[in-house]
N, C-alpha and C. Protein backbone atom coordinates (compact mmCIF):
# COMPACT_ATOMS: atom_id res chain seq x y z
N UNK A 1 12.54 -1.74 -1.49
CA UNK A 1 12.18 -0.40 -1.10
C UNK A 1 10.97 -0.48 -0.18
N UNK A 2 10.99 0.19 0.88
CA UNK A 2 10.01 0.40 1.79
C UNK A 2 8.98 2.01 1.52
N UNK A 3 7.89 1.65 1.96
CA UNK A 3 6.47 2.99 2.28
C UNK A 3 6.11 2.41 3.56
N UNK A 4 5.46 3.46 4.10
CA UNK A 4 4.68 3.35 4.95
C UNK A 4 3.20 4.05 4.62
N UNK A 5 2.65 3.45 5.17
CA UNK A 5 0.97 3.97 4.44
C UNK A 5 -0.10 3.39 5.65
N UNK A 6 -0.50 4.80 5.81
CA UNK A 6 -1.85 4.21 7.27
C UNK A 6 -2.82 3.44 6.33
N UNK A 7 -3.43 2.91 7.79
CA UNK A 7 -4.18 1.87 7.50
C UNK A 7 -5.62 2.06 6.86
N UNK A 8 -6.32 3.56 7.34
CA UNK A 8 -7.22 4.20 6.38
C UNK A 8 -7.06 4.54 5.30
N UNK A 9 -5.77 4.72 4.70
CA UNK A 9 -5.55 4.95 3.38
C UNK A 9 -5.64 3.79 2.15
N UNK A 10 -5.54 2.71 2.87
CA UNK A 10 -6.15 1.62 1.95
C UNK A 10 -7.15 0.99 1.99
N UNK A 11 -8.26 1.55 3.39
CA UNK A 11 -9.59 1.40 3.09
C UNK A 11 -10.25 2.27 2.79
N UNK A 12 -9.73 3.35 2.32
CA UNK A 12 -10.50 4.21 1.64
C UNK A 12 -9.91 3.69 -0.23
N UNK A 13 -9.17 3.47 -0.55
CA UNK A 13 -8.84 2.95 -1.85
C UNK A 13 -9.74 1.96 -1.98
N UNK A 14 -9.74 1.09 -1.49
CA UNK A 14 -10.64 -0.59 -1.40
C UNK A 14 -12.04 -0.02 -1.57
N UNK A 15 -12.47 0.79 -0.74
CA UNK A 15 -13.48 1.27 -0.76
C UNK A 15 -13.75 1.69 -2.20
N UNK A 16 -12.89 3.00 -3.08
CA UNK A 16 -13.10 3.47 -4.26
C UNK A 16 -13.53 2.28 -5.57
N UNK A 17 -12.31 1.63 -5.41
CA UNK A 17 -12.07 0.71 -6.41
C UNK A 17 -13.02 -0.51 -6.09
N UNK A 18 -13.35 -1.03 -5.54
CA UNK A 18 -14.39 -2.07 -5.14
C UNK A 18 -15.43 -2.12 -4.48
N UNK A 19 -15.30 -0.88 -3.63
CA UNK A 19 -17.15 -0.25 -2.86
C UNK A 19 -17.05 -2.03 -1.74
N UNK A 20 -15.85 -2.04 -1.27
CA UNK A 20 -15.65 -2.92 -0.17
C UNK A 20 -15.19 -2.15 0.97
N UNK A 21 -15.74 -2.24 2.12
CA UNK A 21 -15.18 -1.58 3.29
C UNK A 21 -14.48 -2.60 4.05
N UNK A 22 -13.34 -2.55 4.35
CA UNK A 22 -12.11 -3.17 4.45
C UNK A 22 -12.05 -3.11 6.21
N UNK A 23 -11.92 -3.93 7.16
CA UNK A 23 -11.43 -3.99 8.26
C UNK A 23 -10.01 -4.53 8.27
N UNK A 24 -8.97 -3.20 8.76
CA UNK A 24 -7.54 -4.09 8.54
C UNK A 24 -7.24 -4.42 10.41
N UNK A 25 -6.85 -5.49 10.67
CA UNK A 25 -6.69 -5.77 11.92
C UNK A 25 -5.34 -6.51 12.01
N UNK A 26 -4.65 -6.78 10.55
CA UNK A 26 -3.66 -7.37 10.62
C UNK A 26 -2.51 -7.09 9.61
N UNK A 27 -1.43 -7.54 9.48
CA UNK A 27 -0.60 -8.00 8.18
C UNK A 27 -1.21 -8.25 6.60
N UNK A 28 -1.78 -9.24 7.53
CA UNK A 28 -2.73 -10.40 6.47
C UNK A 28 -3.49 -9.54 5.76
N UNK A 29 -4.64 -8.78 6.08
CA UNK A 29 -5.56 -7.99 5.61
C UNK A 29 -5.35 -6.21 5.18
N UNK A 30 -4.32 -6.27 5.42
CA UNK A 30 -3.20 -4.92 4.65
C UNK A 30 -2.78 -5.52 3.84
N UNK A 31 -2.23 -7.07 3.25
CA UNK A 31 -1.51 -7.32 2.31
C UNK A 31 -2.92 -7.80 1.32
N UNK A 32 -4.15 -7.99 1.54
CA UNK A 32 -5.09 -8.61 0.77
C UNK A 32 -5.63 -7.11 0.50
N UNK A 33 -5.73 -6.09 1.36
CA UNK A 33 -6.28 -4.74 0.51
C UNK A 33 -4.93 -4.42 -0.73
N UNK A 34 -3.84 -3.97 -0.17
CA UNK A 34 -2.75 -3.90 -1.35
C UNK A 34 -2.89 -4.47 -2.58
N UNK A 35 -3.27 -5.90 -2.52
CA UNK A 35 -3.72 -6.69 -3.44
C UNK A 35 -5.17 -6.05 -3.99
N UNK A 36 -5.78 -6.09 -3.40
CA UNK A 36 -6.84 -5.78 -4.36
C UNK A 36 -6.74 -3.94 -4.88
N UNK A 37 -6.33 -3.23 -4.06
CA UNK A 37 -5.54 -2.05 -4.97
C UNK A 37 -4.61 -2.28 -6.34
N UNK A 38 -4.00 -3.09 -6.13
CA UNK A 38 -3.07 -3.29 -7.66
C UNK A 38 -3.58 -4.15 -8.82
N UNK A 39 -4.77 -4.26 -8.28
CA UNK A 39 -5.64 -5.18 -9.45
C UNK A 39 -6.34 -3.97 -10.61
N UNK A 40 -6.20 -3.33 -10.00
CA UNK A 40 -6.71 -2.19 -10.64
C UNK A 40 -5.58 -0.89 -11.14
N UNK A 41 -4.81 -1.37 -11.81
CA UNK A 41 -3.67 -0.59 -12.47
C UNK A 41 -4.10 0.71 -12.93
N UNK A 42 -5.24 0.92 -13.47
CA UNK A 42 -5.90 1.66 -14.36
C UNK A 42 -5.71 2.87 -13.43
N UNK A 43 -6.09 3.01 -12.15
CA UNK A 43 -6.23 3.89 -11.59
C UNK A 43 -4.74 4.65 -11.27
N UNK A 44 -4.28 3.90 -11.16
CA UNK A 44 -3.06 5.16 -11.25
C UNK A 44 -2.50 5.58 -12.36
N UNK A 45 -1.54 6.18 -12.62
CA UNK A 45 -1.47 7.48 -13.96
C UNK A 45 -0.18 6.70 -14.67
N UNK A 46 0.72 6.23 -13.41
CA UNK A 46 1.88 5.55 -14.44
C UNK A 46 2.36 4.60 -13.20
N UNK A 47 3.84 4.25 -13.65
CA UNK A 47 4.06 3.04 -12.95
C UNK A 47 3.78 1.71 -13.27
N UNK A 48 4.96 1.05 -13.47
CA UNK A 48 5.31 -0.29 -14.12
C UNK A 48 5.26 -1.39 -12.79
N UNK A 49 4.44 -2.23 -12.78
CA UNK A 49 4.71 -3.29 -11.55
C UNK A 49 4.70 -4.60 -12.19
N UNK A 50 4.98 -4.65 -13.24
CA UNK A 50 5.45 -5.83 -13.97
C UNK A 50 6.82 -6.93 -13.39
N UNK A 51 7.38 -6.41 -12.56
CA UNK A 51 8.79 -6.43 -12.39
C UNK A 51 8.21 -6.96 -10.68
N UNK A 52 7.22 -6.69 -10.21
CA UNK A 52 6.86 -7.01 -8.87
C UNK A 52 6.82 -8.35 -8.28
N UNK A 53 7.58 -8.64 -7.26
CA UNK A 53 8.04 -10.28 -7.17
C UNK A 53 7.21 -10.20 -6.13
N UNK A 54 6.94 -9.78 -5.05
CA UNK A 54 6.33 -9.99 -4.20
C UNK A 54 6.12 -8.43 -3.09
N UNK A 55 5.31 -8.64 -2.12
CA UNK A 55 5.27 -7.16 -0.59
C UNK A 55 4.98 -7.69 0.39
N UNK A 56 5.89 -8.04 0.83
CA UNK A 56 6.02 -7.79 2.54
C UNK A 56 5.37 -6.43 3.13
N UNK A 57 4.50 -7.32 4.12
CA UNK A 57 3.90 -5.46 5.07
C UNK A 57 4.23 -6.12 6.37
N UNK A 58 3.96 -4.96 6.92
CA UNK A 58 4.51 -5.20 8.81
C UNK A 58 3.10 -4.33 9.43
N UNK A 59 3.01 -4.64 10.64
CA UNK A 59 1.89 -3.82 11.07
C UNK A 59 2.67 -2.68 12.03
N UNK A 60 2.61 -1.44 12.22
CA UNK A 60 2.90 -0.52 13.36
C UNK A 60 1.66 0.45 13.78
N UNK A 61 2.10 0.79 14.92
CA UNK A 61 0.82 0.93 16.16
C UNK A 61 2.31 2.49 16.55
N UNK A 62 1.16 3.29 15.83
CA UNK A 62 1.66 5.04 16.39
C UNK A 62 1.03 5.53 17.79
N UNK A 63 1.57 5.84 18.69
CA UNK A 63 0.41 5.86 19.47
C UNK A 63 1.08 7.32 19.65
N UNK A 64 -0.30 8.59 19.70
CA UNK A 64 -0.01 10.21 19.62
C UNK A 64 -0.68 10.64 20.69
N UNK A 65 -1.40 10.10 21.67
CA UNK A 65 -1.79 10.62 23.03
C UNK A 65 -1.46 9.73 24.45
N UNK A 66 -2.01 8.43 23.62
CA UNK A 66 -1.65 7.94 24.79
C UNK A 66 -1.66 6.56 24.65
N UNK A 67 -1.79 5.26 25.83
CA UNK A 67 -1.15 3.98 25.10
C UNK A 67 -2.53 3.55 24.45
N UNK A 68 -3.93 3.95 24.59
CA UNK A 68 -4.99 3.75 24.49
C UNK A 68 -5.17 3.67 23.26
N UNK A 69 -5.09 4.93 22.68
CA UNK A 69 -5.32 5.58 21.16
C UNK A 69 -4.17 5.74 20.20
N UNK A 70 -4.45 4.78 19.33
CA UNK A 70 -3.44 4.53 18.29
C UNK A 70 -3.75 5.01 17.02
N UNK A 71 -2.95 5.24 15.80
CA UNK A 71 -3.16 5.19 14.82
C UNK A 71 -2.29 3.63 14.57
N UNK A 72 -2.78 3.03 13.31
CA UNK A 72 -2.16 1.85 12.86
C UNK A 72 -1.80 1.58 11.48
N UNK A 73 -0.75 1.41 11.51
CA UNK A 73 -0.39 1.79 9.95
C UNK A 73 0.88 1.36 9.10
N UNK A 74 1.22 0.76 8.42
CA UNK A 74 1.73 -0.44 7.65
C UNK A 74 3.03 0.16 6.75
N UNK A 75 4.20 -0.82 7.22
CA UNK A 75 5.44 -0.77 6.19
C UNK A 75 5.55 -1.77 5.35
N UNK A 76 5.34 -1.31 3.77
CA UNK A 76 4.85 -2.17 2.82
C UNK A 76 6.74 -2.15 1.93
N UNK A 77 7.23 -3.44 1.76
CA UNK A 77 8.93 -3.87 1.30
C UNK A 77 8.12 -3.88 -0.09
N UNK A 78 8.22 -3.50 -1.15
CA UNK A 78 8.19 -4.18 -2.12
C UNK A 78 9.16 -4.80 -3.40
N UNK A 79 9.09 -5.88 -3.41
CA UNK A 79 10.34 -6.52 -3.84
C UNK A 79 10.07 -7.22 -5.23
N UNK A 80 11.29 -6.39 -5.67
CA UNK A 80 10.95 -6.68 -7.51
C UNK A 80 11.95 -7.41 -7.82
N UNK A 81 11.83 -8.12 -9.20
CA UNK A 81 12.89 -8.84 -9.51
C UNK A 81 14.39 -8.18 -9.97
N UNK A 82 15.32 -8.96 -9.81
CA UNK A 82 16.62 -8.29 -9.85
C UNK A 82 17.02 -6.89 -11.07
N UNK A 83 16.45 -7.62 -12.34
CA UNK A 83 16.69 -6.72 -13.36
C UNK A 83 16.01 -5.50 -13.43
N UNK A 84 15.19 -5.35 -12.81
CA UNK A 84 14.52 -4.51 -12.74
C UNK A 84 15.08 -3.15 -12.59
N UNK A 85 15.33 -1.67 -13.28
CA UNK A 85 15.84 -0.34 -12.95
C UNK A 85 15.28 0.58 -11.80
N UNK A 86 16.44 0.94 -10.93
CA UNK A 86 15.98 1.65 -9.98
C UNK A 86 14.54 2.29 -10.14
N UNK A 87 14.73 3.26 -11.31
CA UNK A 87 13.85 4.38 -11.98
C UNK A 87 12.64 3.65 -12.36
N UNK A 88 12.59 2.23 -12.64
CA UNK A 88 11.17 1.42 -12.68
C UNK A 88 10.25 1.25 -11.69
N UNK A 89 11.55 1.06 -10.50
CA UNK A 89 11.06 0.67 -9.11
C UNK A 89 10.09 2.06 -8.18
N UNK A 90 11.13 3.00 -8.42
CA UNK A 90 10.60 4.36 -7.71
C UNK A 90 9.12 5.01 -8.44
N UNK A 91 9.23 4.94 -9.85
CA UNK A 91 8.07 5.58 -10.91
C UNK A 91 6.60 4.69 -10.16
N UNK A 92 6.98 3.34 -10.13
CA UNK A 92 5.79 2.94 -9.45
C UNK A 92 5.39 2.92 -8.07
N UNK A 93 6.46 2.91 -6.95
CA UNK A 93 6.44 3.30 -5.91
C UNK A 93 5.14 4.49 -5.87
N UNK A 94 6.10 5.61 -6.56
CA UNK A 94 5.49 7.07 -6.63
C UNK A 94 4.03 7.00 -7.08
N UNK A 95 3.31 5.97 -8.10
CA UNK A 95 2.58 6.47 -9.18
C UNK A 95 1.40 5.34 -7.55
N UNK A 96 1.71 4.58 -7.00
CA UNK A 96 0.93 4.28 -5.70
C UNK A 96 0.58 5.11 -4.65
N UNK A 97 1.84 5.51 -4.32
CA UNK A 97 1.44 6.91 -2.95
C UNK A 97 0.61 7.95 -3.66
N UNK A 98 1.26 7.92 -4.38
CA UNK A 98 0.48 9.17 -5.60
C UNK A 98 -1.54 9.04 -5.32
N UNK A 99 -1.77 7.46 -6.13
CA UNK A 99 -3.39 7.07 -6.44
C UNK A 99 -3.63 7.05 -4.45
N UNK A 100 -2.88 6.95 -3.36
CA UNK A 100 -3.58 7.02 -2.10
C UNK A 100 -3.58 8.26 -1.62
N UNK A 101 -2.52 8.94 -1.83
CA UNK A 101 -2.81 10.60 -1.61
C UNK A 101 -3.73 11.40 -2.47
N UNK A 102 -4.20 11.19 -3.74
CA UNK A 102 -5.39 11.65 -3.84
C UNK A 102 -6.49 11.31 -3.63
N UNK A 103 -6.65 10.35 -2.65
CA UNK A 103 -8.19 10.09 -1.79
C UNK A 103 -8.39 11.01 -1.36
């Protein structure tokens, strides 16, 4: 299952949860904030990531005026193990967008 999630939205999480201000400039450093967001389970309300095999992110470059000025902002795969129930997969999906939309 795929999200997409700008790139301020997980340095403002990083920020909450660790009082680290996060420069994302890459893949690499969207997949090490993600990481350090899910270290901290507590903060979101529900959602099982027990079942979490691994996340692929991609980097994309929105550009809304012009080629200059971008927003930049990340499609995160996350890939659970086989047995895992749809309804496991989505609850935690949700219970993530969820803890970044209430920043």
């Amino acid at each position: 299952m795929k999200i997409r999630v700008e790139s301020d939205k997980i340095v403002k999480a990083v920020k909450k949860l660790h009082g680290i201000e996060l420069v994302l400039e890459d893949d690499a450093d969207a997949l090490e904030g993600i990481h350090l967001i899910l270290q901290r389970p507590e903060s979101m309300e529900e959602g099982d990531f027990s079942g979490l095999k691994e996340i692929k992110v991609t980097s994309q470059r929105d550009y809304e005026t012009s080629a200059v000025e971008y927003r930049m902002s990340f499609l995160l795969e996350f890939l659970f193990e086989e047995p895992v129930p749809l309804e496991t997969r989505v609850s935690a999906l949700k219970a993530f967008q969820g803890f970044l939309n209430r920043l």
